[in-house]
PDB file of N, CA and C in Angstrom:
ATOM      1  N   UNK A   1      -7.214   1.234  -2.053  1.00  0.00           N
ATOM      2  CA  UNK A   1      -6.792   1.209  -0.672  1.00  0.00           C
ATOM      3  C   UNK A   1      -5.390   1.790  -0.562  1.00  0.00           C
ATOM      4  N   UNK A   2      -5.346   3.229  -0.915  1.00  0.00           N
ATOM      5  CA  UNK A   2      -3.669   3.942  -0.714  1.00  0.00           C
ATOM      6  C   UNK A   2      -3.797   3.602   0.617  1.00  0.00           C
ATOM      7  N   UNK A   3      -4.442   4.072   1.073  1.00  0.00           N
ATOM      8  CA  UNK A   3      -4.088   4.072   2.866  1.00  0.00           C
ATOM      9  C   UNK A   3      -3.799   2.533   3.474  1.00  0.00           C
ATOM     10  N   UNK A   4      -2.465   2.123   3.654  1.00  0.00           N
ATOM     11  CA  UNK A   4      -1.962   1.431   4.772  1.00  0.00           C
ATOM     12  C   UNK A   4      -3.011   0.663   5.930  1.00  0.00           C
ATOM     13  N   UNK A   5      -3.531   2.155   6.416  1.00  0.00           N
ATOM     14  CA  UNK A   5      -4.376   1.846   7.526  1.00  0.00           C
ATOM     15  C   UNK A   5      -5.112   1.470   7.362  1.00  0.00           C
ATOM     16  N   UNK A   6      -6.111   1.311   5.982  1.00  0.00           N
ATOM     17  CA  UNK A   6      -6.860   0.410   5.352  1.00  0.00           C
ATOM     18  C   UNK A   6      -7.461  -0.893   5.820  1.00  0.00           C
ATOM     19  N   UNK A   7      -6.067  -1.803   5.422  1.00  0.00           N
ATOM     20  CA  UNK A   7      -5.840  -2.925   5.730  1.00  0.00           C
ATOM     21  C   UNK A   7      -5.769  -3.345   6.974  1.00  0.00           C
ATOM     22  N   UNK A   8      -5.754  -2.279   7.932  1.00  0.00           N
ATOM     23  CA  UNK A   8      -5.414  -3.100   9.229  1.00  0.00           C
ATOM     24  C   UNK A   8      -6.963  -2.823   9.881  1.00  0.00           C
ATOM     25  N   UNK A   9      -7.745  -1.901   9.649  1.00  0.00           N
ATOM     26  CA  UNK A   9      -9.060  -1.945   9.843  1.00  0.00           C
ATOM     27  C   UNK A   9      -9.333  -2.869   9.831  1.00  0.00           C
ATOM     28  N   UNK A  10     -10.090  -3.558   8.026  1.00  0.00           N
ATOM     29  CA  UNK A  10     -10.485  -4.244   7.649  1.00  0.00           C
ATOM     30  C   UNK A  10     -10.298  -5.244   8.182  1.00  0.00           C
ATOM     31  N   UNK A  11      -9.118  -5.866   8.029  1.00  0.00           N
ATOM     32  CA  UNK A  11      -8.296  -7.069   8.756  1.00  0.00           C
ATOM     33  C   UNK A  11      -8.863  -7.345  10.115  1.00  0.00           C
ATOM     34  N   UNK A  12      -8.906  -6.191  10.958  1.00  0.00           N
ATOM     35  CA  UNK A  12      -9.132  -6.086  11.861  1.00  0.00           C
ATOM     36  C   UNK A  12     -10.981  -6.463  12.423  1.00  0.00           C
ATOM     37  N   UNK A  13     -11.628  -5.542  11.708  1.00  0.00           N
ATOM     38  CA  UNK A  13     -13.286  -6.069  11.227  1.00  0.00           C
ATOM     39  C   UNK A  13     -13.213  -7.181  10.973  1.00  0.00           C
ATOM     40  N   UNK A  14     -12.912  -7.887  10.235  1.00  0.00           N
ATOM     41  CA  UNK A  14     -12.920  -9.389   9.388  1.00  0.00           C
ATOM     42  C   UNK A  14     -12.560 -10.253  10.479  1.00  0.00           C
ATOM     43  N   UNK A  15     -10.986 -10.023  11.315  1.00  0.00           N
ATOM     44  CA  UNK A  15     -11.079 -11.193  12.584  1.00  0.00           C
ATOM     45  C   UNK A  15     -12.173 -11.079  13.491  1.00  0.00           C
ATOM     46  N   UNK A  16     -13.149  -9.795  13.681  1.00  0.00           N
ATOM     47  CA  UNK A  16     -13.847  -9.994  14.588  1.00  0.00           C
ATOM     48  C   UNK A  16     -15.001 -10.684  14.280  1.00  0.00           C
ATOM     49  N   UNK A  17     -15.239 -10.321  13.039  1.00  0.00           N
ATOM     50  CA  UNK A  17     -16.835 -11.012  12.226  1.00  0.00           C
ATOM     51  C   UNK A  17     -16.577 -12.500  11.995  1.00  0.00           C
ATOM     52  N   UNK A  18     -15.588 -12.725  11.817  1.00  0.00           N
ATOM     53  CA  UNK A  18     -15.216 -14.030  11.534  1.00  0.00           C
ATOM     54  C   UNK A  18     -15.056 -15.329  12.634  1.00  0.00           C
ATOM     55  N   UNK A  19     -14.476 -14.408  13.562  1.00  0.00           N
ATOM     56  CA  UNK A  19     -13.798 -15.489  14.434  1.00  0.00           C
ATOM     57  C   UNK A  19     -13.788 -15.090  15.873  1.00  0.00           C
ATOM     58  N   UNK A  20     -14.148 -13.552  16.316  1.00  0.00           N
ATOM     59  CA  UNK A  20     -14.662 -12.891  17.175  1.00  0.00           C
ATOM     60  C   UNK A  20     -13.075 -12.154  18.176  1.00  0.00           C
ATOM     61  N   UNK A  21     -12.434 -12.355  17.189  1.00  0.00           N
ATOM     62  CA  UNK A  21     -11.350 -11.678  17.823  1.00  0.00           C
ATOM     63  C   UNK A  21     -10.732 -10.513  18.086  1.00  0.00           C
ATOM     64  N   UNK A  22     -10.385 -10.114  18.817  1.00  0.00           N
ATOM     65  CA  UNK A  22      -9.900  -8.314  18.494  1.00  0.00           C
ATOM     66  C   UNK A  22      -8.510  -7.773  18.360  1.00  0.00           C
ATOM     67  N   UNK A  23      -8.008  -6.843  17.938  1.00  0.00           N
ATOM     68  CA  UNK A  23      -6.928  -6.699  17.418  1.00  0.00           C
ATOM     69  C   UNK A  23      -6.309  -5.183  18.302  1.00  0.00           C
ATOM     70  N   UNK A  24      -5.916  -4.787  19.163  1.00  0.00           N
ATOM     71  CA  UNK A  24      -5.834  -3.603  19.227  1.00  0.00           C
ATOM     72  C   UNK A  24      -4.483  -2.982  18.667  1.00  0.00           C
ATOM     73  N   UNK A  25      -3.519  -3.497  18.119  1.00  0.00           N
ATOM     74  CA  UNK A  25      -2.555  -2.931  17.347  1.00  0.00           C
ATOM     75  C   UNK A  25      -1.652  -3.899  16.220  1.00  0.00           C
ATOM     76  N   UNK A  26      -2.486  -3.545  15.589  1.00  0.00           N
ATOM     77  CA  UNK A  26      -2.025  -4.204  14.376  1.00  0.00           C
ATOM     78  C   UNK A  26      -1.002  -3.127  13.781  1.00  0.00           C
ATOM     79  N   UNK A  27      -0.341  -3.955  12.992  1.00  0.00           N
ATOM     80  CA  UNK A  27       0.904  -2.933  12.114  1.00  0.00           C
ATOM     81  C   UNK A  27       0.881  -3.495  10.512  1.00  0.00           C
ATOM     82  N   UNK A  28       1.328  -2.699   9.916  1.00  0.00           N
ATOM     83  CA  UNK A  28       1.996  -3.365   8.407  1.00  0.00           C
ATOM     84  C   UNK A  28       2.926  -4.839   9.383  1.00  0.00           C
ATOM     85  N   UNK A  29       3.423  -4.524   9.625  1.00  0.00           N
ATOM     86  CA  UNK A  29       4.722  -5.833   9.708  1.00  0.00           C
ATOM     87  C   UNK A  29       3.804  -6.916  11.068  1.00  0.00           C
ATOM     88  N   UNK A  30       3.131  -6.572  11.427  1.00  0.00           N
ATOM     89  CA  UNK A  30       2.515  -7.724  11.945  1.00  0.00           C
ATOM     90  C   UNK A  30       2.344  -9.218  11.265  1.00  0.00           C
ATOM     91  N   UNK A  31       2.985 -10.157  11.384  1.00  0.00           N
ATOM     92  CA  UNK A  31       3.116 -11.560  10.845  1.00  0.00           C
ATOM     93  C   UNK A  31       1.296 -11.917  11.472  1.00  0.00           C
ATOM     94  N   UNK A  32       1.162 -12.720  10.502  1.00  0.00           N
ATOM     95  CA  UNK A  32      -0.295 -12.949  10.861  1.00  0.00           C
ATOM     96  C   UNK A  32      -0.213 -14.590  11.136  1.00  0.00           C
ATOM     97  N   UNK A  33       0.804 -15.383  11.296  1.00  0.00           N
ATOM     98  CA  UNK A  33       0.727 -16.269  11.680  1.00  0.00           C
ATOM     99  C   UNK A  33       0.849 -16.296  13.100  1.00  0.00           C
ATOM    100  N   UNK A  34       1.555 -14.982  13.981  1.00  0.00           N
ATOM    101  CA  UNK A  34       1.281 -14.434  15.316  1.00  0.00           C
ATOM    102  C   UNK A  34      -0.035 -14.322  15.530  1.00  0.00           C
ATOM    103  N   UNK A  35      -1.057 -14.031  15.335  1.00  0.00           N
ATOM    104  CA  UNK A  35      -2.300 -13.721  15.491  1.00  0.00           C
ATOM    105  C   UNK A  35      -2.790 -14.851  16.425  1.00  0.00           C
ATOM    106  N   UNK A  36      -2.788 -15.978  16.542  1.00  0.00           N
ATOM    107  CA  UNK A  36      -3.087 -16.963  17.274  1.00  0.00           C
ATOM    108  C   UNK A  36      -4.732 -17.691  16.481  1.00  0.00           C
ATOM    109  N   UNK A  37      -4.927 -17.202  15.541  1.00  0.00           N
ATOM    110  CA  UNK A  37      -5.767 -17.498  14.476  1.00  0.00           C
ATOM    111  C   UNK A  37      -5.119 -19.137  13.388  1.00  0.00           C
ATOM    112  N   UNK A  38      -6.485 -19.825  14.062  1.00  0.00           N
ATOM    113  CA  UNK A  38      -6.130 -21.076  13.235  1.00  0.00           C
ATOM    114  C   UNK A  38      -6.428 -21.167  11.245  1.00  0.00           C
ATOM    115  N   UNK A  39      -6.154 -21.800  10.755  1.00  0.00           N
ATOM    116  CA  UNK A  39      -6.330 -22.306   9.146  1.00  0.00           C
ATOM    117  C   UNK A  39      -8.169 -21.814   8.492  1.00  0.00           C
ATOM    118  N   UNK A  40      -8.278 -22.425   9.943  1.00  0.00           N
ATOM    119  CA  UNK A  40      -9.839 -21.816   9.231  1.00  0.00           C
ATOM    120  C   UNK A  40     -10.399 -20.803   9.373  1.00  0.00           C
ATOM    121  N   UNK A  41      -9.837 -20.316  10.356  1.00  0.00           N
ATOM    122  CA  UNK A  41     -10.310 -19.216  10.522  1.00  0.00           C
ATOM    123  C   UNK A  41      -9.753 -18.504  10.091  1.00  0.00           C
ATOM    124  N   UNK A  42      -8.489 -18.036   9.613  1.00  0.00           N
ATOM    125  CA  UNK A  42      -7.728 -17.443   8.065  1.00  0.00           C
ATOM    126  C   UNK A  42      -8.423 -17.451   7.116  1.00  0.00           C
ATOM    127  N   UNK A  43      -9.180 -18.445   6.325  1.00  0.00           N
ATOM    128  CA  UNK A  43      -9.634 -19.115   5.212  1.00  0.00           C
ATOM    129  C   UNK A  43     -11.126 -18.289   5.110  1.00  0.00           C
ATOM    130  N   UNK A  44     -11.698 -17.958   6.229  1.00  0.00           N
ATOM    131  CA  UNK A  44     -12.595 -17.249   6.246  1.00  0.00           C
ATOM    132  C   UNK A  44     -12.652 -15.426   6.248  1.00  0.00           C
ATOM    133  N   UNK A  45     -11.920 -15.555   6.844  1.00  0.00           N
ATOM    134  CA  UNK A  45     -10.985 -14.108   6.888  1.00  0.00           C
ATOM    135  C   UNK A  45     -10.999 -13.672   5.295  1.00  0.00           C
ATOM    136  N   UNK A  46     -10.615 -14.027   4.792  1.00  0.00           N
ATOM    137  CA  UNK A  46      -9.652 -14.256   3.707  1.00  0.00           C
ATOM    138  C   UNK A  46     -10.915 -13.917   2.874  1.00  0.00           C
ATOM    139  N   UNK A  47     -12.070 -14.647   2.875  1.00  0.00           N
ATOM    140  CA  UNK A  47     -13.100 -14.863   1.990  1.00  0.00           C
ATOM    141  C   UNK A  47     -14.241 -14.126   2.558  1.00  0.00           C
ATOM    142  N   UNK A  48     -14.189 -13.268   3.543  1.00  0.00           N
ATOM    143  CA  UNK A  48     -15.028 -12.148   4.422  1.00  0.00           C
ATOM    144  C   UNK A  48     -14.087 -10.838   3.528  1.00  0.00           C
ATOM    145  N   UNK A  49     -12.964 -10.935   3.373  1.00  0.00           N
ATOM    146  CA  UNK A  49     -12.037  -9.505   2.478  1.00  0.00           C
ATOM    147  C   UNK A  49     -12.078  -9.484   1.138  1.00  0.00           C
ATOM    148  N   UNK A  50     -12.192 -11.049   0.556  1.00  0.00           N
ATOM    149  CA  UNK A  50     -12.723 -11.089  -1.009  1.00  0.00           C
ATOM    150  C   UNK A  50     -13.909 -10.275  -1.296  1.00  0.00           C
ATOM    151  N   UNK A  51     -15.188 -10.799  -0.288  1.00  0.00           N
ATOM    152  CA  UNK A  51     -16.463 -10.492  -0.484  1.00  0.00           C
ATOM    153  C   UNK A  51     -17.094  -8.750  -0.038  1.00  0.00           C
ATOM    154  N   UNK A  52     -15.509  -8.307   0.801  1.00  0.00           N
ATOM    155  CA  UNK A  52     -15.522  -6.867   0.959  1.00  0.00           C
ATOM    156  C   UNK A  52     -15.245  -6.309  -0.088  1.00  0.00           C
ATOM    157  N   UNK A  53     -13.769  -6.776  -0.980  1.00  0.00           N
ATOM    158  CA  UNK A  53     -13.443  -6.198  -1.717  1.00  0.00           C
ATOM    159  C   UNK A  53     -14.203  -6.037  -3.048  1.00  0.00           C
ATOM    160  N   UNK A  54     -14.783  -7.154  -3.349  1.00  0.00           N
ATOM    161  CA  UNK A  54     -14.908  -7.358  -4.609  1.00  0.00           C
ATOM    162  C   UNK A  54     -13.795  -8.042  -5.493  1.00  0.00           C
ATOM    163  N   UNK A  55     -13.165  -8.985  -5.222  1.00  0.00           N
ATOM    164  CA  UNK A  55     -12.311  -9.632  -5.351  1.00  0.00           C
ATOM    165  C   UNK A  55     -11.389 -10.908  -5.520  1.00  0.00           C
ATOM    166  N   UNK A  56     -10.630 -11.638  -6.085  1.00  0.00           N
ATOM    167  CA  UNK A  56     -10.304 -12.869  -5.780  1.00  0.00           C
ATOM    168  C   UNK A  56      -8.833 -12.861  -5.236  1.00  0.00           C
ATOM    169  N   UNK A  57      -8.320 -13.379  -3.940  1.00  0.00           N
ATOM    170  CA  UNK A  57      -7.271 -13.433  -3.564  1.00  0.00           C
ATOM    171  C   UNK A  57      -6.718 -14.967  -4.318  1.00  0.00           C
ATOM    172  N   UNK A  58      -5.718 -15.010  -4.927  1.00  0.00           N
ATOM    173  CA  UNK A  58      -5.235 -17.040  -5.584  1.00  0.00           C
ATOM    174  C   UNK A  58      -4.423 -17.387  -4.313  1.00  0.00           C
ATOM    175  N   UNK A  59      -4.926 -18.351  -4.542  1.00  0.00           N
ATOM    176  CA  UNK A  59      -4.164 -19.296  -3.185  1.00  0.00           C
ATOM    177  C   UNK A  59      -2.707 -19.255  -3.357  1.00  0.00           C
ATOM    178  N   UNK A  60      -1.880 -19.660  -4.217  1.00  0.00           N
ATOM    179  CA  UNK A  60      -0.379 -19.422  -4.825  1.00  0.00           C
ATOM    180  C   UNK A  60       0.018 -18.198  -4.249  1.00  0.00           C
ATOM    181  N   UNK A  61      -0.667 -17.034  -4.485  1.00  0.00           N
ATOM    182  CA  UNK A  61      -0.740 -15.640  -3.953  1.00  0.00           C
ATOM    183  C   UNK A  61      -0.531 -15.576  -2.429  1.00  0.00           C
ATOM    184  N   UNK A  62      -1.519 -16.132  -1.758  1.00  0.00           N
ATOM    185  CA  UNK A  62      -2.142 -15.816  -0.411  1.00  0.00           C
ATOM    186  C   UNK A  62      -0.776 -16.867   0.299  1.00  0.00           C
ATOM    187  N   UNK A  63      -0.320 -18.091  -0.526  1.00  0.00           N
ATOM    188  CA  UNK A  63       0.789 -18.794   0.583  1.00  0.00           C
ATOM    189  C   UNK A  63       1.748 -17.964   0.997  1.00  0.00           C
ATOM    190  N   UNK A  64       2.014 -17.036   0.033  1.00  0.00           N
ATOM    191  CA  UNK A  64       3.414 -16.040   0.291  1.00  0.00           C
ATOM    192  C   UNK A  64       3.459 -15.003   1.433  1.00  0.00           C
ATOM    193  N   UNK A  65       2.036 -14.508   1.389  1.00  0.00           N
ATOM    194  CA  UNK A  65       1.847 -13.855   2.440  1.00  0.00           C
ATOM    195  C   UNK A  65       2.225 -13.942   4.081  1.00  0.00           C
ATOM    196  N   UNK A  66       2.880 -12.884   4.759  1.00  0.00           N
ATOM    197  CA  UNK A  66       3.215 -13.553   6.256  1.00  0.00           C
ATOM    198  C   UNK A  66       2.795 -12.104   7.025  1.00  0.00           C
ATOM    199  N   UNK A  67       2.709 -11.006   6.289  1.00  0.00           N
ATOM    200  CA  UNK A  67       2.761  -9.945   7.584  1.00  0.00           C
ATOM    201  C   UNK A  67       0.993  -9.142   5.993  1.00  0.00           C
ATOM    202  N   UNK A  68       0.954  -8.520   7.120  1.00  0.00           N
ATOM    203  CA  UNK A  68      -0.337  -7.714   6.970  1.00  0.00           C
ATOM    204  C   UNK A  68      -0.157  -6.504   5.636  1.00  0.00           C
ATOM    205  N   UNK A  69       1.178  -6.316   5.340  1.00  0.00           N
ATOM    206  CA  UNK A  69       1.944  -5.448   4.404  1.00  0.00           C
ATOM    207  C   UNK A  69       2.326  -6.447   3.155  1.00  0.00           C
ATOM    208  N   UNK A  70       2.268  -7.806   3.307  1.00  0.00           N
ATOM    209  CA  UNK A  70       2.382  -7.959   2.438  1.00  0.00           C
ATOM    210  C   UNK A  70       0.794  -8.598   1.667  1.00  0.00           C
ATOM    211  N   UNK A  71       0.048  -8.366   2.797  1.00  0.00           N
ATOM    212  CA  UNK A  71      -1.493  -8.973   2.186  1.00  0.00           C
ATOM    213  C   UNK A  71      -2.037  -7.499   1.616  1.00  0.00           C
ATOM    214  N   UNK A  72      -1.485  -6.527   1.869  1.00  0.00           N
ATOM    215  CA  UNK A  72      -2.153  -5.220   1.323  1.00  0.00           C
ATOM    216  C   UNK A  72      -1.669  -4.992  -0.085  1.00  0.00           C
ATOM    217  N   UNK A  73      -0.263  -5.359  -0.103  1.00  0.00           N
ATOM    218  CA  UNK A  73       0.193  -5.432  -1.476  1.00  0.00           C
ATOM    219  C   UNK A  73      -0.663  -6.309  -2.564  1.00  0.00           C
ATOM    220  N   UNK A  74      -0.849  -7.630  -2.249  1.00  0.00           N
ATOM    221  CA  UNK A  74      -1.278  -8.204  -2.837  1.00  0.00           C
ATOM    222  C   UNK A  74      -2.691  -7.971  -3.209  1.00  0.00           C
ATOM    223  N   UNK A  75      -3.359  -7.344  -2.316  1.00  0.00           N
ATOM    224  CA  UNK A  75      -4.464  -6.445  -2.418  1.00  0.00           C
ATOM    225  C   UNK A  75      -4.366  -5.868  -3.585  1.00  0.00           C
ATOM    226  N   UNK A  76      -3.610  -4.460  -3.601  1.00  0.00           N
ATOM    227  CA  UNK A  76      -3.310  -3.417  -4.417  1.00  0.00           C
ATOM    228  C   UNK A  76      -3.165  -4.185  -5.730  1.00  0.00           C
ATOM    229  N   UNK A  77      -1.765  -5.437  -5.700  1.00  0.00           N
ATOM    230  CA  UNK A  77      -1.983  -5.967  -7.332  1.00  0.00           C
ATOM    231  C   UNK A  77      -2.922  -6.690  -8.144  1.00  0.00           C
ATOM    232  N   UNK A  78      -4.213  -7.251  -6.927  1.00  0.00           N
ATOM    233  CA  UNK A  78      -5.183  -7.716  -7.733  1.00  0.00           C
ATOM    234  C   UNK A  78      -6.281  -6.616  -8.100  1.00  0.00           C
ATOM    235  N   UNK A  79      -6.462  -5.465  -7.419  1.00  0.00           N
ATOM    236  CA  UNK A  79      -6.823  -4.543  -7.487  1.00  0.00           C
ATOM    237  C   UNK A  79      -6.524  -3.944  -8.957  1.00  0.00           C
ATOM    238  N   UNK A  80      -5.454  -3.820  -9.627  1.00  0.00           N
ATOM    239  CA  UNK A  80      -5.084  -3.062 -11.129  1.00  0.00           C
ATOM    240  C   UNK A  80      -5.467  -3.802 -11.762  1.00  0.00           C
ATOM    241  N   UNK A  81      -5.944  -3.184 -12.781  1.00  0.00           N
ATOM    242  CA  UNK A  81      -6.645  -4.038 -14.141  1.00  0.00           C
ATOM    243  C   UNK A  81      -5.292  -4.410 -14.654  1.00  0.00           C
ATOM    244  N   UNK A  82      -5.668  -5.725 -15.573  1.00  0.00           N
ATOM    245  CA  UNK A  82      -4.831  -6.334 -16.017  1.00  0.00           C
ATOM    246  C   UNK A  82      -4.365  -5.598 -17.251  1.00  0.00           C
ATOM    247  N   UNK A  83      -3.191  -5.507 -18.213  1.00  0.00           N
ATOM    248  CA  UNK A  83      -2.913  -5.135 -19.137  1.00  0.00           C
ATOM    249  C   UNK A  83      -3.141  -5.871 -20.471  1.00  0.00           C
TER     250      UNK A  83
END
């Protein structure tokens, strides 16, 4: 996922499948605790982008997260094989 815009798709797909919400401008720096999206419906989110990705997001991981740039990062580093 080089592309930025990636993430805000997806993100974007995922609140709607999830929770039926729509997004019309999302950014990297969008805080996603703005979203007006409750715990669970994060939690699902979350596990609708695992099951896109192919992937495990760690919870330790996912607390740090606050804007949409930094969930893409974290993307990208579970994404590299480990050394």
């Amino acid at each position: 996922m080089e592309n930025p815009d990636n993430i805000l798709s997806l993100f974007s797909k995922a609140a709607f499948e999830v929770n039926g919400k729509t997004f019309d401008k999302l950014l990297p720096s969008t805080v996603i605790a703005s979203l007006g999206m409750d715990s669970v419906a994060l939690m699902e989110l979350i596990g609708y982008l695992e099951e896109q990705l192919h992937l495990r997001l760690p919870d330790e991981e996912l607390s740090k997260v606050q804007t949409l740039a930094d969930l893409d990062a974290l993307i990208q580093r579970m994404r590299k094989p480990a050394l």
